[in-house]
PDB file of N, CA and C in Angstrom:
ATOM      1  N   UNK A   1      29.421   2.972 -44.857  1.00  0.00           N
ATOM      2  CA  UNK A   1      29.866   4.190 -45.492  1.00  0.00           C
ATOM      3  C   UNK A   1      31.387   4.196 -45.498  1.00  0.00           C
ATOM      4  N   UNK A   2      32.162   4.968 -46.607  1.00  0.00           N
ATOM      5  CA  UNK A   2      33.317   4.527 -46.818  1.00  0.00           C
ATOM      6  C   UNK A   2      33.993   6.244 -47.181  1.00  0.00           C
ATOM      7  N   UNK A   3      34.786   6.460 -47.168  1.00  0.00           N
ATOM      8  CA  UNK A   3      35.600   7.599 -47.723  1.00  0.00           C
ATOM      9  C   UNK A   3      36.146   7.548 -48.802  1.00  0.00           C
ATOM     10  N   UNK A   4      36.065   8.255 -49.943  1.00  0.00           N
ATOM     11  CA  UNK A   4      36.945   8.134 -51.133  1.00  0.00           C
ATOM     12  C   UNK A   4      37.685   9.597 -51.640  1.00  0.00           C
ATOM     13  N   UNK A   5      38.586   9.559 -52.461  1.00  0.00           N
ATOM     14  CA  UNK A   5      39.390  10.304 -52.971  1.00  0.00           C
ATOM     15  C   UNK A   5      39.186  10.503 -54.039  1.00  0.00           C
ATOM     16  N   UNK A   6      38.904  11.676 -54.830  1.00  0.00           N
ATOM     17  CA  UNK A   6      38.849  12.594 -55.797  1.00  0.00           C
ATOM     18  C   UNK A   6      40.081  13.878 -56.128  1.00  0.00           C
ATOM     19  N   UNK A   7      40.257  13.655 -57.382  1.00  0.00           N
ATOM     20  CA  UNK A   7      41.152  15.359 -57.933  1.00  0.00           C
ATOM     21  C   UNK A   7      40.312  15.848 -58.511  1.00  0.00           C
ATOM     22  N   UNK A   8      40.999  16.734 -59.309  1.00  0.00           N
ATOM     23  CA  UNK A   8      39.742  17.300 -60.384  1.00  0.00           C
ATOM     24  C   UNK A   8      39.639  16.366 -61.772  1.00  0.00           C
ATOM     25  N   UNK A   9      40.038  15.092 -62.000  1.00  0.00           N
ATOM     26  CA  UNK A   9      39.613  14.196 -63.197  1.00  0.00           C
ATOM     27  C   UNK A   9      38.799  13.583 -62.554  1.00  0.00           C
ATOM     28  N   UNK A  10      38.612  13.377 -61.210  1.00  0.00           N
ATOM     29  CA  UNK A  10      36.938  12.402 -60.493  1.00  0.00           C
ATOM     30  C   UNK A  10      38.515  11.347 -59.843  1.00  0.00           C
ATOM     31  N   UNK A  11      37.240  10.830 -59.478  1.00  0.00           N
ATOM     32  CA  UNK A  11      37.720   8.941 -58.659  1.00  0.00           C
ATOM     33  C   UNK A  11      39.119   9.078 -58.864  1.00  0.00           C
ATOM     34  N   UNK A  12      39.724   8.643 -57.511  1.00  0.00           N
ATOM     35  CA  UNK A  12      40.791   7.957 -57.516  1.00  0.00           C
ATOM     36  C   UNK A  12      41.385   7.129 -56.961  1.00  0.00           C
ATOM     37  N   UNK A  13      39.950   6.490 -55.714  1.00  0.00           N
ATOM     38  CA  UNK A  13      40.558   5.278 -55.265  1.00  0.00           C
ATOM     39  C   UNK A  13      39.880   5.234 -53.378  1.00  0.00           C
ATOM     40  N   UNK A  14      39.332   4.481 -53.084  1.00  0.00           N
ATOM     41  CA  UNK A  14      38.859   4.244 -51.594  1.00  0.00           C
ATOM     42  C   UNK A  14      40.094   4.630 -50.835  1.00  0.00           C
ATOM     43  N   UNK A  15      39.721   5.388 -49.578  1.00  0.00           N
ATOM     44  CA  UNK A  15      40.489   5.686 -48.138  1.00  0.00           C
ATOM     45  C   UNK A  15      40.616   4.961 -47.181  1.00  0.00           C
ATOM     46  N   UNK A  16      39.184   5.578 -46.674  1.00  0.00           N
ATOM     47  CA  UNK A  16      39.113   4.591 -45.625  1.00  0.00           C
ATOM     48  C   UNK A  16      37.586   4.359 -45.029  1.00  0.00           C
ATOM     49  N   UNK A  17      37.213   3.324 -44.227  1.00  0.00           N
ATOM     50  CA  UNK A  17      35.669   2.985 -43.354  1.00  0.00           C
ATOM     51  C   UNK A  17      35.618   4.064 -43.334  1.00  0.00           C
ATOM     52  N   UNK A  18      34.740   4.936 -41.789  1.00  0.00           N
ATOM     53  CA  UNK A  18      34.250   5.508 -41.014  1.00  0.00           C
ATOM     54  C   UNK A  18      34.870   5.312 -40.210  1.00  0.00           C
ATOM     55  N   UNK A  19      34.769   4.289 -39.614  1.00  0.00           N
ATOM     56  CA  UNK A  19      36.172   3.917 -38.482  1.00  0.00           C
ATOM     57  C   UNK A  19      37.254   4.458 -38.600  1.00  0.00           C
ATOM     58  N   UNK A  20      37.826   4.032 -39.982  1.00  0.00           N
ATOM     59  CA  UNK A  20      39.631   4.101 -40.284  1.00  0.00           C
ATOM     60  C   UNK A  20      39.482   5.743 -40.219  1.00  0.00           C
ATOM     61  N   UNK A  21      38.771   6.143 -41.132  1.00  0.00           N
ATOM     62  CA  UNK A  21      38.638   7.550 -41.296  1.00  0.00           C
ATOM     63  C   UNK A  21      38.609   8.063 -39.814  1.00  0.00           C
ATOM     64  N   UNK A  22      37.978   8.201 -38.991  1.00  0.00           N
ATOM     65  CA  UNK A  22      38.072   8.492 -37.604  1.00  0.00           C
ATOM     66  C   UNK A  22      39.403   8.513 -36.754  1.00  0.00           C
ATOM     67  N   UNK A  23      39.482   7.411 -36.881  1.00  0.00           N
ATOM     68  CA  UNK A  23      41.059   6.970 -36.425  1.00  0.00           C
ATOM     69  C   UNK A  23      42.390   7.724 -36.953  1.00  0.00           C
ATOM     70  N   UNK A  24      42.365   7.989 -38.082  1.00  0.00           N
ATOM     71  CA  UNK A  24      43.414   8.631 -38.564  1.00  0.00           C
ATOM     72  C   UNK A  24      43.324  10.252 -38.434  1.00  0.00           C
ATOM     73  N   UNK A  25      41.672  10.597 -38.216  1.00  0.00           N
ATOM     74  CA  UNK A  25      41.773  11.710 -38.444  1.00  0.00           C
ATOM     75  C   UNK A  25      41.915  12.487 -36.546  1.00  0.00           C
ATOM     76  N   UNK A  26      41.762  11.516 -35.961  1.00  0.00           N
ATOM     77  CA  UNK A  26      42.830  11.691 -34.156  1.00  0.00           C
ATOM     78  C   UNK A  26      43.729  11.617 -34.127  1.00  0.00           C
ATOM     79  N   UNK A  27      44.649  11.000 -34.843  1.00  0.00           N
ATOM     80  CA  UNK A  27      46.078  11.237 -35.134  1.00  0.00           C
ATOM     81  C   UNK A  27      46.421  12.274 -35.666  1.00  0.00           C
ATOM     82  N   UNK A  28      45.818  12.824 -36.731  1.00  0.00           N
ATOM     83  CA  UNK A  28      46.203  13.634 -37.974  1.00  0.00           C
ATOM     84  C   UNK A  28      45.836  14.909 -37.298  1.00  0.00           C
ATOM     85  N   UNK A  29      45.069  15.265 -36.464  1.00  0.00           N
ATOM     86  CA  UNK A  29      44.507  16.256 -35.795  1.00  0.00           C
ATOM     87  C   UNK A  29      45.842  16.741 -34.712  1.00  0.00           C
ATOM     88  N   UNK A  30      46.302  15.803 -34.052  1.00  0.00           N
ATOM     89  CA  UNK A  30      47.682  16.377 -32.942  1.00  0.00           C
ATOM     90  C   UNK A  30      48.600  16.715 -33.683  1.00  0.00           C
ATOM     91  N   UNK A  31      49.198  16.743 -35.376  1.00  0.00           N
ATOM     92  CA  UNK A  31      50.124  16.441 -36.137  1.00  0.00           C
ATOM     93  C   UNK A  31      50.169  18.116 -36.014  1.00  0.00           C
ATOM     94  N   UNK A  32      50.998  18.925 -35.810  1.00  0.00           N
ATOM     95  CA  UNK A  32      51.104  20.185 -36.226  1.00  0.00           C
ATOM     96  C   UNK A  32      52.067  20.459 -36.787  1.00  0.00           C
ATOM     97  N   UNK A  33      52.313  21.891 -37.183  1.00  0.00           N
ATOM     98  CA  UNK A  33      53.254  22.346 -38.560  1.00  0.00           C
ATOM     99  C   UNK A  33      52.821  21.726 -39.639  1.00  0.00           C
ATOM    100  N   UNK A  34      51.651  20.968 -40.043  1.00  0.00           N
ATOM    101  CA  UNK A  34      51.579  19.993 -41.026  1.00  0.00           C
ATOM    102  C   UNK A  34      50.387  20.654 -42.148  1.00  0.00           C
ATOM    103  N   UNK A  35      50.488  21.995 -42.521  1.00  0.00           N
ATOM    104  CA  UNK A  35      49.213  22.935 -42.983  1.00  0.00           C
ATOM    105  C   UNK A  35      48.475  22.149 -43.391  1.00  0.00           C
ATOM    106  N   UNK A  36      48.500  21.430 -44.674  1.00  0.00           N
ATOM    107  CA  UNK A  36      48.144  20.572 -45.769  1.00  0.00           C
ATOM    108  C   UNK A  36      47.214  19.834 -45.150  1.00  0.00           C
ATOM    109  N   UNK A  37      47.604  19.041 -44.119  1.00  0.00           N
ATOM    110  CA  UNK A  37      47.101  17.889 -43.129  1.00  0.00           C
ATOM    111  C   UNK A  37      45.372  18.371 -42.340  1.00  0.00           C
ATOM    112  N   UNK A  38      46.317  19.886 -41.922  1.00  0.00           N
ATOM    113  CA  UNK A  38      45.208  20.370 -41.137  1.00  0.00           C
ATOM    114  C   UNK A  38      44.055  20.963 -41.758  1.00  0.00           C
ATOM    115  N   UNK A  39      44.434  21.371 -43.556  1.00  0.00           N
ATOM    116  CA  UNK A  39      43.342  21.586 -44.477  1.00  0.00           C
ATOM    117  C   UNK A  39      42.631  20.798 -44.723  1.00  0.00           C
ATOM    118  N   UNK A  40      43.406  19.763 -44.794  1.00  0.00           N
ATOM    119  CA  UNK A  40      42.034  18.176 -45.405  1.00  0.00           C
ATOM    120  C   UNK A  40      41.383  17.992 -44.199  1.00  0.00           C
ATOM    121  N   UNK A  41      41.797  18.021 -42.882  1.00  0.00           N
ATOM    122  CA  UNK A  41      40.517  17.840 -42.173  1.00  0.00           C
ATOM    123  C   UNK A  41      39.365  18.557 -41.604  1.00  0.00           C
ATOM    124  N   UNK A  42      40.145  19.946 -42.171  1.00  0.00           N
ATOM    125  CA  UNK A  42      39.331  20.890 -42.249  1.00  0.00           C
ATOM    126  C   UNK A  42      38.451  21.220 -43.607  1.00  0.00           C
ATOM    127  N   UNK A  43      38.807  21.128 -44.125  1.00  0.00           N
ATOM    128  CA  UNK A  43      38.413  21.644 -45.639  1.00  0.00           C
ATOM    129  C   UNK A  43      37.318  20.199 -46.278  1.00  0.00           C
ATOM    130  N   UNK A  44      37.984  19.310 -46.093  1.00  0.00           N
ATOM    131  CA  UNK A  44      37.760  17.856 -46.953  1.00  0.00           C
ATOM    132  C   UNK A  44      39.184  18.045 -48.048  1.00  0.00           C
ATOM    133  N   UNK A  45      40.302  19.024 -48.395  1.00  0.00           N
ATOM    134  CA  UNK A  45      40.758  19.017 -49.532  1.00  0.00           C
ATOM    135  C   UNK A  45      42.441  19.849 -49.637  1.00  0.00           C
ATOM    136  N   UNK A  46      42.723  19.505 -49.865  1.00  0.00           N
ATOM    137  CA  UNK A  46      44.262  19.819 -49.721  1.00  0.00           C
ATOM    138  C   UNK A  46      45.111  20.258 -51.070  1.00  0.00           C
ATOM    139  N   UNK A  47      46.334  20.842 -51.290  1.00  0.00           N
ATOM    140  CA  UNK A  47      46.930  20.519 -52.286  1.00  0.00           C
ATOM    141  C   UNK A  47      47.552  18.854 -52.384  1.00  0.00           C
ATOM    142  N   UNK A  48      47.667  18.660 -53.588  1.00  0.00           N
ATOM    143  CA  UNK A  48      48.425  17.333 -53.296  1.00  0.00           C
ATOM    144  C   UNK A  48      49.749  17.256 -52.908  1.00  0.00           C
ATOM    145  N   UNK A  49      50.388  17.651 -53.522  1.00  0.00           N
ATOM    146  CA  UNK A  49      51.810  17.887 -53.449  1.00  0.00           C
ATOM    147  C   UNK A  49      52.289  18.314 -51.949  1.00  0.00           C
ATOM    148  N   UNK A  50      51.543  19.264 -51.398  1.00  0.00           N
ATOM    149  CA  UNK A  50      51.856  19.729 -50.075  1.00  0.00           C
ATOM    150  C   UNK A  50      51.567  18.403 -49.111  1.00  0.00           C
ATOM    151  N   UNK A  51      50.205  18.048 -49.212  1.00  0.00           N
ATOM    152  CA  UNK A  51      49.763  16.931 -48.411  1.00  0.00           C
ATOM    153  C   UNK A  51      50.822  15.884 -48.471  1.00  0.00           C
ATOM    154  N   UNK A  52      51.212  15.341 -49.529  1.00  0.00           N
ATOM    155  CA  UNK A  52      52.051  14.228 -49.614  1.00  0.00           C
ATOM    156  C   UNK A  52      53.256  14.762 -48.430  1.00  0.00           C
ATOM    157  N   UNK A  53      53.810  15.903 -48.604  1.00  0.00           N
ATOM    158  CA  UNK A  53      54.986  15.860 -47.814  1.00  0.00           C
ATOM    159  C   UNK A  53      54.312  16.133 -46.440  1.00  0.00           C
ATOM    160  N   UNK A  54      53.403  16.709 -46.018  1.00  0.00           N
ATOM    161  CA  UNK A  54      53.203  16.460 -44.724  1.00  0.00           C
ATOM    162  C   UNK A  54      52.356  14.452 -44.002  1.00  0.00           C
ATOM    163  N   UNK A  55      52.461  14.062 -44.981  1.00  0.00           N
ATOM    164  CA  UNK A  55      52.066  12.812 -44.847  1.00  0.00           C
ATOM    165  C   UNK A  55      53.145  11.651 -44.493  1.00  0.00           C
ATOM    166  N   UNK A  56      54.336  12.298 -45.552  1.00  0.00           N
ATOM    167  CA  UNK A  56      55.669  11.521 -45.436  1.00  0.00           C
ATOM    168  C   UNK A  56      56.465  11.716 -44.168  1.00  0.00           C
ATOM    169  N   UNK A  57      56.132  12.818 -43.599  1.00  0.00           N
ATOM    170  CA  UNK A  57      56.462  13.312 -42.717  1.00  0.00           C
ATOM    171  C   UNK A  57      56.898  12.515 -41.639  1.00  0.00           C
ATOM    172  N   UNK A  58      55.887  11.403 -41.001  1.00  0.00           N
ATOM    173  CA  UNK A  58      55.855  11.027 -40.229  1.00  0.00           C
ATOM    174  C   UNK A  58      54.879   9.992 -40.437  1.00  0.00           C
ATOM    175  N   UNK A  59      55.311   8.581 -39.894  1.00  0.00           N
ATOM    176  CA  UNK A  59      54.092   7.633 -39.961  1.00  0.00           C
ATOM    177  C   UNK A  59      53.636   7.324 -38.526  1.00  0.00           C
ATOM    178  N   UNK A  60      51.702   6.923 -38.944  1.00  0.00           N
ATOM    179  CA  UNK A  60      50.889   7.148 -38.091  1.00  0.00           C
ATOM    180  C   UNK A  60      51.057   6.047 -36.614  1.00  0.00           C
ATOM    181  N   UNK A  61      50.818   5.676 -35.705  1.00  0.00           N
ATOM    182  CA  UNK A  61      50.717   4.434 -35.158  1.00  0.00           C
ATOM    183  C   UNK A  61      49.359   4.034 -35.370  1.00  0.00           C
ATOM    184  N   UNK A  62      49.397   2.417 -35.208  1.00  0.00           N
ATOM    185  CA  UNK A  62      48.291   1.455 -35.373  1.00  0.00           C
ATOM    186  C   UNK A  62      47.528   1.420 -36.540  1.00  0.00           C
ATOM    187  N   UNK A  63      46.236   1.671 -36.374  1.00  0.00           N
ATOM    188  CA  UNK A  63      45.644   1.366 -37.442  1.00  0.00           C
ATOM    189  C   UNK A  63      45.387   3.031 -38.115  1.00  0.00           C
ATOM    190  N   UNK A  64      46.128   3.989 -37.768  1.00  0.00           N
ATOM    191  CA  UNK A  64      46.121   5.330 -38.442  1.00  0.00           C
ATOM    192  C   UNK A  64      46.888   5.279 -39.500  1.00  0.00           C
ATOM    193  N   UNK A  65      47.985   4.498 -39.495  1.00  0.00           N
ATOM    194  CA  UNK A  65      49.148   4.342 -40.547  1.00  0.00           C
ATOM    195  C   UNK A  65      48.465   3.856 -41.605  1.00  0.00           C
ATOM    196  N   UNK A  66      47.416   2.665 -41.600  1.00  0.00           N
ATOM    197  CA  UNK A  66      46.925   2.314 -43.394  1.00  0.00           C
ATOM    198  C   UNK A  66      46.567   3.542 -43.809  1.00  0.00           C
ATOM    199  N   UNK A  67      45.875   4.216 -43.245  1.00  0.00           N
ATOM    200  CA  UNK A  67      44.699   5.400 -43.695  1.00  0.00           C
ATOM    201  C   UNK A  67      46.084   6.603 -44.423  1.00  0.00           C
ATOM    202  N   UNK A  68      46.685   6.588 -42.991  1.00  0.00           N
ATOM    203  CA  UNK A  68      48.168   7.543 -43.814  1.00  0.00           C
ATOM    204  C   UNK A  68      48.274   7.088 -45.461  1.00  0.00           C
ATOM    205  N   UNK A  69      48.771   5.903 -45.397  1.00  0.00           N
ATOM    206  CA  UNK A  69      49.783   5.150 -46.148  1.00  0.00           C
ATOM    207  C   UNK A  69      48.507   5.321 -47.552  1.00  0.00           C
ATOM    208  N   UNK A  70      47.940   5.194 -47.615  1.00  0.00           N
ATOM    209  CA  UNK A  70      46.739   5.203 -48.640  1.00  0.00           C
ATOM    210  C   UNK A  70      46.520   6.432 -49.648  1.00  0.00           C
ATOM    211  N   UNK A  71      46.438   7.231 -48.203  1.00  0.00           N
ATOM    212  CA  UNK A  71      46.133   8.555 -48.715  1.00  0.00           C
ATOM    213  C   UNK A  71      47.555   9.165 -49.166  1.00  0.00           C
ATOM    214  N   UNK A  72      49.206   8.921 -49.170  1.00  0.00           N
ATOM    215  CA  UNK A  72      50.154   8.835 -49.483  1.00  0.00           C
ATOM    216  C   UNK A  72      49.683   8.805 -50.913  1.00  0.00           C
ATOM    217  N   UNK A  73      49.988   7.591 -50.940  1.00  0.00           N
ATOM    218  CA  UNK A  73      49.813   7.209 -52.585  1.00  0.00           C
ATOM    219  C   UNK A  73      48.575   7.489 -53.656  1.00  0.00           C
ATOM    220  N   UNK A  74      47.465   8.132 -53.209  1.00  0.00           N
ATOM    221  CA  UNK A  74      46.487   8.822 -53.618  1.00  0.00           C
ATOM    222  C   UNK A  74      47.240  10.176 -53.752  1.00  0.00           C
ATOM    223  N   UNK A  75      47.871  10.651 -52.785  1.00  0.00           N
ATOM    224  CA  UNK A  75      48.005  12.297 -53.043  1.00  0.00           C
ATOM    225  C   UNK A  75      49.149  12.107 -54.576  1.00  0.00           C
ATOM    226  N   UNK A  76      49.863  11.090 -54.352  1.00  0.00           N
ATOM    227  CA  UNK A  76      50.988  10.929 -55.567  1.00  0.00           C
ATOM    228  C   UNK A  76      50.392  11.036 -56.987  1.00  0.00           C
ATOM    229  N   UNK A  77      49.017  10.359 -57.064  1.00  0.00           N
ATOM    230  CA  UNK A  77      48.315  10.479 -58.458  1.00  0.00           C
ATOM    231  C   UNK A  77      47.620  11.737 -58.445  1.00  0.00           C
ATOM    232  N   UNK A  78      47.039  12.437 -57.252  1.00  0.00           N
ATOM    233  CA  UNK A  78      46.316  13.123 -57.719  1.00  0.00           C
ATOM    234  C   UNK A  78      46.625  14.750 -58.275  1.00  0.00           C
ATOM    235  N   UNK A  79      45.847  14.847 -58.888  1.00  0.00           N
ATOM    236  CA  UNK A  79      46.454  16.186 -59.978  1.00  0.00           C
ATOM    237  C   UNK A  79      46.024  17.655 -59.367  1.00  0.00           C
ATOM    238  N   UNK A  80      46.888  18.484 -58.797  1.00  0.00           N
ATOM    239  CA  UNK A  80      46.748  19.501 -58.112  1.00  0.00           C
ATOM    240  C   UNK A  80      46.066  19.237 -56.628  1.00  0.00           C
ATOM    241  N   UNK A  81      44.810  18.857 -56.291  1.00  0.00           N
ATOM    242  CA  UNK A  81      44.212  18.784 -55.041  1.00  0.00           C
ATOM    243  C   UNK A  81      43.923  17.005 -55.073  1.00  0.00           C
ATOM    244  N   UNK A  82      43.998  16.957 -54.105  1.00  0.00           N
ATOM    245  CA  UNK A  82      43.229  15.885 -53.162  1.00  0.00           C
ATOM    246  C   UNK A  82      41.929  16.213 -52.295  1.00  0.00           C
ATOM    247  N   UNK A  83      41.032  15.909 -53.057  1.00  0.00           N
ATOM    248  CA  UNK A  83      39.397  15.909 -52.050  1.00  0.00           C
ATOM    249  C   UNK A  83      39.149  14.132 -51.620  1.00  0.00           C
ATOM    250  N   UNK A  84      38.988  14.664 -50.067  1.00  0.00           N
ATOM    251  CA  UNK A  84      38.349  13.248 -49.186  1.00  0.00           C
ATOM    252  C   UNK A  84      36.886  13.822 -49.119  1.00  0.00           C
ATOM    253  N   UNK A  85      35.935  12.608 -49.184  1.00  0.00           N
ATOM    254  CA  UNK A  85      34.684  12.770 -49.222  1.00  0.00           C
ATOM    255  C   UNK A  85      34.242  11.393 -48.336  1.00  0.00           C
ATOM    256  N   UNK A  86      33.032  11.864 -48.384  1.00  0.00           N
ATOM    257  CA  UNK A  86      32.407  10.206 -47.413  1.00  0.00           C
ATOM    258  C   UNK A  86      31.505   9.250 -48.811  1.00  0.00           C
ATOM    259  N   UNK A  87      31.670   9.949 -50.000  1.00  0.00           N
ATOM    260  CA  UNK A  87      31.162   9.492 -51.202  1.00  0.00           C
ATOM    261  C   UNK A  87      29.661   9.530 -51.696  1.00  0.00           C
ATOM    262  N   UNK A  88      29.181  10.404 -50.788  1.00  0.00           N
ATOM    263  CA  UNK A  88      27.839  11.242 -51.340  1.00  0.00           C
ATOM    264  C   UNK A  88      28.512  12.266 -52.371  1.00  0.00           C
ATOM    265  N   UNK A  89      27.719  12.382 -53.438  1.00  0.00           N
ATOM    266  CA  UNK A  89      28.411  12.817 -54.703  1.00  0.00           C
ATOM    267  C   UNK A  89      27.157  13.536 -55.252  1.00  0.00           C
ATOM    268  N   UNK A  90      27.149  15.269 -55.401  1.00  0.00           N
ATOM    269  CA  UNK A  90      26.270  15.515 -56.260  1.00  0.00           C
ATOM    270  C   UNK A  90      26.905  15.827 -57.604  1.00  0.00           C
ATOM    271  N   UNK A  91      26.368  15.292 -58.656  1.00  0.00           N
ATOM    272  CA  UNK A  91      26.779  15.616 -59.981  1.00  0.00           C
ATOM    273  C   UNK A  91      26.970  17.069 -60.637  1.00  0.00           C
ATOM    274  N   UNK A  92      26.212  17.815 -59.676  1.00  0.00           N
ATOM    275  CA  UNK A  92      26.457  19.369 -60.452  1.00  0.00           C
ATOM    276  C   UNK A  92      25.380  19.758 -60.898  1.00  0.00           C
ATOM    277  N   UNK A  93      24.003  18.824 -61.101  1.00  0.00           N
ATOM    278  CA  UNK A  93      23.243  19.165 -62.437  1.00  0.00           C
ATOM    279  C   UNK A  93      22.148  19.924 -61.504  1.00  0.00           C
ATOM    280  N   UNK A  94      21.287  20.702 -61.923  1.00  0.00           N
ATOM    281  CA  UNK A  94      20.522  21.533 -60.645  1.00  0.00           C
ATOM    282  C   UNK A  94      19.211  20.303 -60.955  1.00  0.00           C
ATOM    283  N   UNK A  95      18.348  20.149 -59.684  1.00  0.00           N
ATOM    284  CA  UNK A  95      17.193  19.600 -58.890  1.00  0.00           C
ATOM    285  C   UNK A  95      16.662  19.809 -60.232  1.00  0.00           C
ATOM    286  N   UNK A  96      15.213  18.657 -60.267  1.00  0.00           N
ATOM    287  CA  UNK A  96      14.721  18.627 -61.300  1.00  0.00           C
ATOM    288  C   UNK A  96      13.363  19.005 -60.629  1.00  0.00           C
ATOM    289  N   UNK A  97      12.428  19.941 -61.474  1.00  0.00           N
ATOM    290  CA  UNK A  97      11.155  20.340 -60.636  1.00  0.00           C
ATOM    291  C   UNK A  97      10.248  19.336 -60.837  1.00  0.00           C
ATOM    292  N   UNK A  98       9.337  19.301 -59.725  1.00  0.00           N
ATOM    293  CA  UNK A  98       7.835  18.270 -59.860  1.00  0.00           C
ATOM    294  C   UNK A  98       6.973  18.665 -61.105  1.00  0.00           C
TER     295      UNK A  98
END
């Protein structure tokens, strides 16, 4: 299972494992003053623009920094919000009956 990144045009690019995702998100969790930061791991979803600067903020140690560095340049494309997901995806369309 993998994490991916979405705006509101869809897809925008893999994050991180389960692992990485984990890892960064113990780092990203002690990070305070960092609203943005503390929405995506709360929320799944952030503004972008905000996120980016609490991202630039400061880089991660070890293997938290790819996951940073990733999601950096994801928040740069993405258009208004940044949603992290684990990439279970429902389409929207309602259940189809038996």
């Amino acid at each position: 299972m993998s994490y991916v990144a979405r705006d509101v045009n869809g897809y925008l690019g893999d994050v991180a494992s389960l692992g990485g995702w984990a890892t960064f998100a113990e780092w990203a969790a002690l990070q305070t003053g960092r609203p943005a930061l503390a929405a995506l791991l709360e929320e799944g979803w952030a503004d972008a623009a905000l996120l980016l600067a609490d991202l630039e903020a400061k880089a991660a140690p070890g293997d938290a920094e790819s996951t940073r560095a990733v999601l950096a340049v994801l928040a740069r494309k993405a258009e208004d919000i940044l949603l992290v997901t684990d990439g279970v995806e429902d389409d929207g369309a309602p259940p189809e009956e038996a």
